[in-house]
N, C-alpha and C. Protein backbone atom coordinates (compact mmCIF):
# COMPACT_ATOMS: atom_id res chain seq x y z
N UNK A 1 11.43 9.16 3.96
CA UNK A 1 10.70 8.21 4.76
C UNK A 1 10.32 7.04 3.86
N UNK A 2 10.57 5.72 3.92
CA UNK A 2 10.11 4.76 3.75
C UNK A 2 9.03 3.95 3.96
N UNK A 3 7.92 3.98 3.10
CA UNK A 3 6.67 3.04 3.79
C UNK A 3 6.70 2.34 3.24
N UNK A 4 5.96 1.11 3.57
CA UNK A 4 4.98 -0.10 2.70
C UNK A 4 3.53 0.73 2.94
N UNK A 5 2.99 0.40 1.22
CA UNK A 5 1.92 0.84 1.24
C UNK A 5 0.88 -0.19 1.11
N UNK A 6 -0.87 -0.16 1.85
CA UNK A 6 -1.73 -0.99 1.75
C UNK A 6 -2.07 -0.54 0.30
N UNK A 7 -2.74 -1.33 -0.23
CA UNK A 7 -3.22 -1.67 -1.52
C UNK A 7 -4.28 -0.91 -2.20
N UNK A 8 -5.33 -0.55 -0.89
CA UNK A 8 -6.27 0.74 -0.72
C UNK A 8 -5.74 2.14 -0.72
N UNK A 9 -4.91 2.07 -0.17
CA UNK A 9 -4.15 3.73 -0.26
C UNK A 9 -3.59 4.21 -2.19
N UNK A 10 -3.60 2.93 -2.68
CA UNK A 10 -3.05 3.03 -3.67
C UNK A 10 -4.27 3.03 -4.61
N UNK A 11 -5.46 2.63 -4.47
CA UNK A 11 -6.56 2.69 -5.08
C UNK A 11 -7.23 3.77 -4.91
N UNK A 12 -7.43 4.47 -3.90
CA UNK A 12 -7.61 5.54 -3.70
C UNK A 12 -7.18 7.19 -4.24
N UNK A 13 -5.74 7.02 -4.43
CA UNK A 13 -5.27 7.59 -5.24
C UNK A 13 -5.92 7.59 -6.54
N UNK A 14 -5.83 6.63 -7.20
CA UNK A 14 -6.38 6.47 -8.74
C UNK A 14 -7.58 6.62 -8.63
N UNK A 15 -8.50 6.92 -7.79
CA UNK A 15 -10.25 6.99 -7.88
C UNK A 15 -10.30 8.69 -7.68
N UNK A 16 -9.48 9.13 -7.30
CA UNK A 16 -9.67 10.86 -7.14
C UNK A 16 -8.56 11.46 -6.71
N UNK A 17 -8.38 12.51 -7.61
CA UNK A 17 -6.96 13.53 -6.69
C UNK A 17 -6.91 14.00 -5.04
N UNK A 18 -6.81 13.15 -4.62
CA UNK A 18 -6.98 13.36 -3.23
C UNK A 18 -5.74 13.43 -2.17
N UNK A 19 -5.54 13.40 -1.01
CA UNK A 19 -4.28 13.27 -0.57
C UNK A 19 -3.50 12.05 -0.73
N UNK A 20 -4.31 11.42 -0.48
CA UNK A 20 -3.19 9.71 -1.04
C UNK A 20 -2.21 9.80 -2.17
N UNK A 21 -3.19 10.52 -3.63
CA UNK A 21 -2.43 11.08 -4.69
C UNK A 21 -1.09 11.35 -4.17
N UNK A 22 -1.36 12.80 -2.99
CA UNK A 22 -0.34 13.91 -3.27
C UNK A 22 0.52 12.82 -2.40
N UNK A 23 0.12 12.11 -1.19
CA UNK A 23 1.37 11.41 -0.85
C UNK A 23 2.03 10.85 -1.40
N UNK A 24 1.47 9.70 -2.68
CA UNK A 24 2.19 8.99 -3.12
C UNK A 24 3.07 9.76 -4.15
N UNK A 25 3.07 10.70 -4.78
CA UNK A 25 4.15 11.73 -4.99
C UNK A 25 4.84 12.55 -4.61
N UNK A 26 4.69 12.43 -3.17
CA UNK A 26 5.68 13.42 -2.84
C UNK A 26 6.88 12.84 -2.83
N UNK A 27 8.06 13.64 -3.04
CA UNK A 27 9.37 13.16 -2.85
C UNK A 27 10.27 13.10 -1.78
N UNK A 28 9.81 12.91 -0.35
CA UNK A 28 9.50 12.91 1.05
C UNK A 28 9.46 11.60 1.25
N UNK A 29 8.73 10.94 0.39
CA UNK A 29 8.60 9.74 0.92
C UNK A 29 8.86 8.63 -0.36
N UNK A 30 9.04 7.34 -0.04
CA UNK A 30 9.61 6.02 -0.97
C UNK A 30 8.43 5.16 -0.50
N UNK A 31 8.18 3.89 -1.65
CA UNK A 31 7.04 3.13 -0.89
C UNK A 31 7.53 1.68 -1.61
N UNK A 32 6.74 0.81 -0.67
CA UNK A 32 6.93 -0.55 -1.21
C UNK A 32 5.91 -1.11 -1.44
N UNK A 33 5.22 -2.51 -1.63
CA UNK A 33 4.21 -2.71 -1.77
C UNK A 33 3.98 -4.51 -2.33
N UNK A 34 3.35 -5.31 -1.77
CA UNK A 34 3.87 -6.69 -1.86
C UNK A 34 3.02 -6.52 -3.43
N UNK A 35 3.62 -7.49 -4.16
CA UNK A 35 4.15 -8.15 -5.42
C UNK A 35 1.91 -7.96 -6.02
N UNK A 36 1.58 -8.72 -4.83
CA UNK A 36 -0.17 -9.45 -5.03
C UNK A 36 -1.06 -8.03 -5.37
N UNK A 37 -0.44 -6.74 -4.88
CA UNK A 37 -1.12 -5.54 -5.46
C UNK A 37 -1.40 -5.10 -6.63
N UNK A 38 -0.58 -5.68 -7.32
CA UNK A 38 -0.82 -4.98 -9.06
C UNK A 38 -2.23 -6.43 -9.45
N UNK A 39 -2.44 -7.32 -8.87
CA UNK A 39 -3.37 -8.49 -9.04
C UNK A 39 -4.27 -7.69 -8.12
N UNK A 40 -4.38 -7.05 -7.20
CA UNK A 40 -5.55 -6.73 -6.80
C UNK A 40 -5.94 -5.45 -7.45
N UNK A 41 -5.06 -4.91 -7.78
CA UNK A 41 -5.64 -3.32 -8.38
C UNK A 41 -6.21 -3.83 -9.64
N UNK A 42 -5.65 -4.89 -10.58
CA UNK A 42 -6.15 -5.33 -11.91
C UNK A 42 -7.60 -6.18 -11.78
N UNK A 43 -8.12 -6.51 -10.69
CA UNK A 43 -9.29 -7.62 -10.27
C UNK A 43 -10.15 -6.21 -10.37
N UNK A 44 -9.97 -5.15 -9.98
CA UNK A 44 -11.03 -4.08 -9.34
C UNK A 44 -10.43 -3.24 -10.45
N UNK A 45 -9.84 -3.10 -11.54
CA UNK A 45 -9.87 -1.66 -12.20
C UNK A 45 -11.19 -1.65 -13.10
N UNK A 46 -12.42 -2.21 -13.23
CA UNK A 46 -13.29 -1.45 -14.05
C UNK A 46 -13.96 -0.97 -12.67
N UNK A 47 -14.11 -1.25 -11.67
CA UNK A 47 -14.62 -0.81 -10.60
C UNK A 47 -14.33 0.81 -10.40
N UNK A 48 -12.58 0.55 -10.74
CA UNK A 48 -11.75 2.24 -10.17
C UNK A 48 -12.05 2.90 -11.19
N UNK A 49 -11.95 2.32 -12.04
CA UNK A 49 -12.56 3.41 -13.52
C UNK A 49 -13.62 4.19 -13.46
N UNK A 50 -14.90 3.09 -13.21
CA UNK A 50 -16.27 3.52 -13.06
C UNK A 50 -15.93 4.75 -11.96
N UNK A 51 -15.50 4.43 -10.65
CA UNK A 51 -15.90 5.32 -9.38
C UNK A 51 -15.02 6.70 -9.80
N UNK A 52 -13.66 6.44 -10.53
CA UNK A 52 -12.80 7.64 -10.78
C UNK A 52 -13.42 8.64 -12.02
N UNK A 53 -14.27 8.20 -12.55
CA UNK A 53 -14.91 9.01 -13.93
C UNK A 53 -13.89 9.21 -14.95
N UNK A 54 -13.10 8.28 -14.94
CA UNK A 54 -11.75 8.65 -15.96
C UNK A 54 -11.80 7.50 -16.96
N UNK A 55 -11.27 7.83 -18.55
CA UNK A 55 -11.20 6.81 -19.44
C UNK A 55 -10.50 6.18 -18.47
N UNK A 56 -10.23 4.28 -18.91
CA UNK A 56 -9.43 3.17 -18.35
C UNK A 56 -7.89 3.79 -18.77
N UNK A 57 -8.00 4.33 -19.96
CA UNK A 57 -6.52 4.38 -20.50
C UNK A 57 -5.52 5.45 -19.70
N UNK A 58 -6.44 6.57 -19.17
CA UNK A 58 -5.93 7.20 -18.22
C UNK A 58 -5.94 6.92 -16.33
N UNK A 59 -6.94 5.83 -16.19
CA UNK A 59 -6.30 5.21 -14.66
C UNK A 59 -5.21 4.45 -14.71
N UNK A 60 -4.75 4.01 -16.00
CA UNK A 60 -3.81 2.96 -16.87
C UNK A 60 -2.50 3.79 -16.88
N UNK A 61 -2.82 4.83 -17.38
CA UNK A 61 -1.23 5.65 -17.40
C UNK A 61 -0.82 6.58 -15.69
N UNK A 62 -1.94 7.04 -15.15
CA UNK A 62 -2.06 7.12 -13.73
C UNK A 62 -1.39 6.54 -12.70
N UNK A 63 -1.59 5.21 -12.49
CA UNK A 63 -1.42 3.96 -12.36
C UNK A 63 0.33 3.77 -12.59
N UNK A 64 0.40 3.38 -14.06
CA UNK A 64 2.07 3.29 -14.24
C UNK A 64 3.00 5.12 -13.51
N UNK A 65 2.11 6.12 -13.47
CA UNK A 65 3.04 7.27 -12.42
C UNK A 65 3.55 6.95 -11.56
N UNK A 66 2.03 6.40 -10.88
CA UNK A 66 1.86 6.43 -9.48
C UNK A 66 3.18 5.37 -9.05
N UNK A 67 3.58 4.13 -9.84
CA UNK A 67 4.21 3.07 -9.71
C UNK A 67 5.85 3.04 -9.88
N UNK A 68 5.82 4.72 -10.63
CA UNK A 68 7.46 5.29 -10.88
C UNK A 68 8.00 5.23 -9.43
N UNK A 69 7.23 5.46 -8.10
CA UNK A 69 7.45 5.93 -6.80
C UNK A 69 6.72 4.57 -6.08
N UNK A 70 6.76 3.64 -6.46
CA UNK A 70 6.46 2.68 -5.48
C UNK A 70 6.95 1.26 -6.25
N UNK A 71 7.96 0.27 -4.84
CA UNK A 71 8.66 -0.70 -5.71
C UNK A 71 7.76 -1.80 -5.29
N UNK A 72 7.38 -2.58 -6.37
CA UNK A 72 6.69 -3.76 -6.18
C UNK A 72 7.93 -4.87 -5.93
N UNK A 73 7.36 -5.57 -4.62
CA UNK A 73 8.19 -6.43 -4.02
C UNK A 73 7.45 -7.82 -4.06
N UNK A 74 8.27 -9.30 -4.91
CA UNK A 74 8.17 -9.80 -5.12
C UNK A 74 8.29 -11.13 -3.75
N UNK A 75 7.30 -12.04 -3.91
CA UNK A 75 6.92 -12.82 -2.93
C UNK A 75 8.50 -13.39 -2.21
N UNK A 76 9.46 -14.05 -2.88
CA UNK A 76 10.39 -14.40 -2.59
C UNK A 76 11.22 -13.60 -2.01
N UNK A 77 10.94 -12.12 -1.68
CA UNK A 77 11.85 -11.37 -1.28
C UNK A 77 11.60 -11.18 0.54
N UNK A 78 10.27 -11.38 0.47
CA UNK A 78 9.52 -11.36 1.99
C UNK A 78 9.00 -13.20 2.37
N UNK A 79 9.06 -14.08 1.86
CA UNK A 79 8.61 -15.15 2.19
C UNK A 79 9.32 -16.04 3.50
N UNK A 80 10.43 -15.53 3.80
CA UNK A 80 10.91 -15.84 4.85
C UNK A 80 10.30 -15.36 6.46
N UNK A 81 9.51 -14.15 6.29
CA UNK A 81 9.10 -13.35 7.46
C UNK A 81 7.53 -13.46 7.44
N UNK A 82 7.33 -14.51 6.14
CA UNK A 82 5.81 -14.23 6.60
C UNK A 82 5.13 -15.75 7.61
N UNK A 83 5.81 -16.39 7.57
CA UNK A 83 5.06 -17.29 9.30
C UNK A 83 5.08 -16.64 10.40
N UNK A 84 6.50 -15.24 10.74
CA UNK A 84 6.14 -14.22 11.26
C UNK A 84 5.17 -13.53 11.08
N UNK A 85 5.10 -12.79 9.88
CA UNK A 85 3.69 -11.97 10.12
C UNK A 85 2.50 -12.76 10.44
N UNK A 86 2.34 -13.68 9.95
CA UNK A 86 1.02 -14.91 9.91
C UNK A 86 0.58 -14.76 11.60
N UNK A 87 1.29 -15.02 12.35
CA UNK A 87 2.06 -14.79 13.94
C UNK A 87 1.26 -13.99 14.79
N UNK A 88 1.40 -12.78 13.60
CA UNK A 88 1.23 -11.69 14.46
C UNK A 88 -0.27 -10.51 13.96
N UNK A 89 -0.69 -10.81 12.73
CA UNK A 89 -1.44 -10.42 12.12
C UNK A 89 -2.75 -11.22 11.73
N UNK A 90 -2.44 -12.85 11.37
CA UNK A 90 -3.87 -13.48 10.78
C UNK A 90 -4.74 -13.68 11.16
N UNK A 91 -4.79 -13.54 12.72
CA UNK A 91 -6.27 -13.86 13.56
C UNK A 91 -7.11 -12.42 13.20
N UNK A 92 -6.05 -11.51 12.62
CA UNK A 92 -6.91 -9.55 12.76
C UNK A 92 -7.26 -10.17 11.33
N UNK A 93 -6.39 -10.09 10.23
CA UNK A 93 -6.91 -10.26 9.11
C UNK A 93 -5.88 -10.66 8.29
N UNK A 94 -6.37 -11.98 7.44
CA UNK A 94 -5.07 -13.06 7.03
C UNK A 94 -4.55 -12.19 5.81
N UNK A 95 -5.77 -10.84 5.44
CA UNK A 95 -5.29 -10.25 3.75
C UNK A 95 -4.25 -9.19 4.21
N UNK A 96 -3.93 -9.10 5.19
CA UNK A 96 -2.21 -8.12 5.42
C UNK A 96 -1.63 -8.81 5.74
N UNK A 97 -1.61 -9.93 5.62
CA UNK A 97 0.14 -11.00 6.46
C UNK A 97 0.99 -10.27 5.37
N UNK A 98 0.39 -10.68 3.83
CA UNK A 98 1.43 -9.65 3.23
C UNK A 98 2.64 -8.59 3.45
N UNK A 99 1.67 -7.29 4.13
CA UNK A 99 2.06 -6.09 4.26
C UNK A 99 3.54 -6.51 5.61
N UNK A 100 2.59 -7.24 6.67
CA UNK A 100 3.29 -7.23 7.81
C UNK A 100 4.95 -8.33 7.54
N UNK A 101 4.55 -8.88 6.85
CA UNK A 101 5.64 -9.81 6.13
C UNK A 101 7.07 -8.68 5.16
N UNK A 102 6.12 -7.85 4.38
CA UNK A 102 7.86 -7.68 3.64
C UNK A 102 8.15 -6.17 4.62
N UNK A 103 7.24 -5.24 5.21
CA UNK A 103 7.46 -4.96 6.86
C UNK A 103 8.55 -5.49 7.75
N UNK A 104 8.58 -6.22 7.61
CA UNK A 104 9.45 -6.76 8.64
C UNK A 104 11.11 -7.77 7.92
N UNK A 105 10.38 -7.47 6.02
CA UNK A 105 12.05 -8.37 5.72
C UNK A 105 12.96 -6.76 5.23
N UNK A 106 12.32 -5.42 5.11
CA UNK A 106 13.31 -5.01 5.21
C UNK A 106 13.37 -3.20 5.95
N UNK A 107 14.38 -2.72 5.87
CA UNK A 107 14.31 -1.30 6.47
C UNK A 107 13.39 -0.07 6.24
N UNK A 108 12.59 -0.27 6.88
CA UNK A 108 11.56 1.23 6.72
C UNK A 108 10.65 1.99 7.73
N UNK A 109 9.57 2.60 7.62
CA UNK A 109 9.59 3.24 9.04
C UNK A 109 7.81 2.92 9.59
N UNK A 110 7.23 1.89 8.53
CA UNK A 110 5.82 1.48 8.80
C UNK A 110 5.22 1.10 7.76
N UNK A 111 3.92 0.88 8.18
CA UNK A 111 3.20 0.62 7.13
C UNK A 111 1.75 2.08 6.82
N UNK A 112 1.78 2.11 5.61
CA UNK A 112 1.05 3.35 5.54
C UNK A 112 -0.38 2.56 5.40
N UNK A 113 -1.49 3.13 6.29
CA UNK A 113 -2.73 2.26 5.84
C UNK A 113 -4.11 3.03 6.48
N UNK A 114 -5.23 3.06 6.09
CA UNK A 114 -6.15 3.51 7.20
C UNK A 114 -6.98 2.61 7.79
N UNK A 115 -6.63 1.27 7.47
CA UNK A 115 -7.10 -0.12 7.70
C UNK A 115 -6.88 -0.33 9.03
N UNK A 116 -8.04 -0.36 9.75
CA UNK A 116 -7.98 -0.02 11.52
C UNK A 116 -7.43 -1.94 11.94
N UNK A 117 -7.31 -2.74 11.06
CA UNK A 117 -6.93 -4.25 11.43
C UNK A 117 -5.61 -3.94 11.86
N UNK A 118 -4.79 -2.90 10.95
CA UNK A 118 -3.38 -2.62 11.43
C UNK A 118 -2.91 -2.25 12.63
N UNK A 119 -3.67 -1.54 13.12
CA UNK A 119 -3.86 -0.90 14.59
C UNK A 119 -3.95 -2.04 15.83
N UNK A 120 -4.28 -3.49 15.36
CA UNK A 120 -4.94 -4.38 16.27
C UNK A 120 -3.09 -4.91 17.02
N UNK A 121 -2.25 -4.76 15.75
CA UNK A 121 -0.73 -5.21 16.12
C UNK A 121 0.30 -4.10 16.50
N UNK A 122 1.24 -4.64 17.66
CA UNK A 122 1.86 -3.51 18.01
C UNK A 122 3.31 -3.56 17.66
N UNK A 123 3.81 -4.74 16.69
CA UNK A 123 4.86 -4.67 16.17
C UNK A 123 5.52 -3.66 14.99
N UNK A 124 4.72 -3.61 13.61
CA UNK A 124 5.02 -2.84 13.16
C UNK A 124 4.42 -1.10 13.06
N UNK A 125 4.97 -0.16 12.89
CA UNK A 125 4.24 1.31 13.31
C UNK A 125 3.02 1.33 11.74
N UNK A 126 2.34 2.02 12.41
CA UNK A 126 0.92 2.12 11.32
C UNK A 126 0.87 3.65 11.20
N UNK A 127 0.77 4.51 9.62
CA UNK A 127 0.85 5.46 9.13
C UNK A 127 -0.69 5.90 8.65
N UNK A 128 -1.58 6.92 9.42
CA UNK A 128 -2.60 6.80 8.54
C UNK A 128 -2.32 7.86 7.93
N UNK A 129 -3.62 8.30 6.53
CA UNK A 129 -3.47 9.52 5.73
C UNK A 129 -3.27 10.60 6.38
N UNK A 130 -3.75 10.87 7.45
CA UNK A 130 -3.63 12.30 8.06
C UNK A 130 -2.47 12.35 9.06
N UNK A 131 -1.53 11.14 9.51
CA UNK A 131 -0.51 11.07 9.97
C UNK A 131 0.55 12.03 9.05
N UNK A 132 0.46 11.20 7.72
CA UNK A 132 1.80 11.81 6.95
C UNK A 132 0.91 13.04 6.45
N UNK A 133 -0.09 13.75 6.38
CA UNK A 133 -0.52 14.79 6.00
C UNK A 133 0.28 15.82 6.67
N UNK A 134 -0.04 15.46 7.65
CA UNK A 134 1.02 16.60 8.91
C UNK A 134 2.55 16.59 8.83
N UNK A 135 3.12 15.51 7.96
CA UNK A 135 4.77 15.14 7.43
C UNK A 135 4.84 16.48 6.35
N UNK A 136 3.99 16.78 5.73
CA UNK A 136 4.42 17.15 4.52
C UNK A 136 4.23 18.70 4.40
């Protein structure tokens, strides 16, 4: 299964072994993730540090795992689809045009998120944690 993952699902992971963890390793599933995530996870990692109780150097090596299984997709690869997403997503919330943008530039089966803004659009399918809990 192919997702794009929100940016939170991926922070979450790194703040506690939790299911997000185990999703984002399972080998069940592939993930994508626009380019601006590794800039948002780096704005908030003394934050994830603090809340995860872990040295930095180990949310740091965590982090590069977690990233063996998720391809960071670069703006130019989705920039064609995002006046589409803009379209269809920015009045809910302009910080996923992202998601809904490289969503829609290439083949996969949703977006994984528990971000209820996703829910507001009925174009692309929305994955929450306990959706793919029941996948696995």
């Amino acid at each position: 299964m192919i997702l794009i993952v929100d940016t939170n699902e991926i922070i979450s992971a790194l703040i506690k072994d939790s299911f997000s963890r185990k999703i984002l390793l399972h080998p069940k599933f592939s993930f994508y993730t626009p380019d601006f995530t590794l800039d948002e996870i780096e704005k908030h990692l003394s934050l994830i540090t603090r809340k995860s109780a872990l040295p930095r150097r180990n949310v740091v090596l965590l982090l590069n795992t977690l990233l063996e299984k998720i391809e960071i997709v670069e703006f130019n690869k989705y920039k064609h689809k995002y006046n589409e997403a803009q379209n269809i997503i920015n009045k809910i919330d302009p910080d996923d045009v992202p998601f809904i943008a490289l969503a829609l530039s290439l083949p996969n089966d949703g977006i994984w998120s528990n971000d209820k803004h996703f829910l507001n659009q009925k174009i692309i399918k929305v994955w929450t944690t306990e959706d793919l809990i029941k996948l696995i």
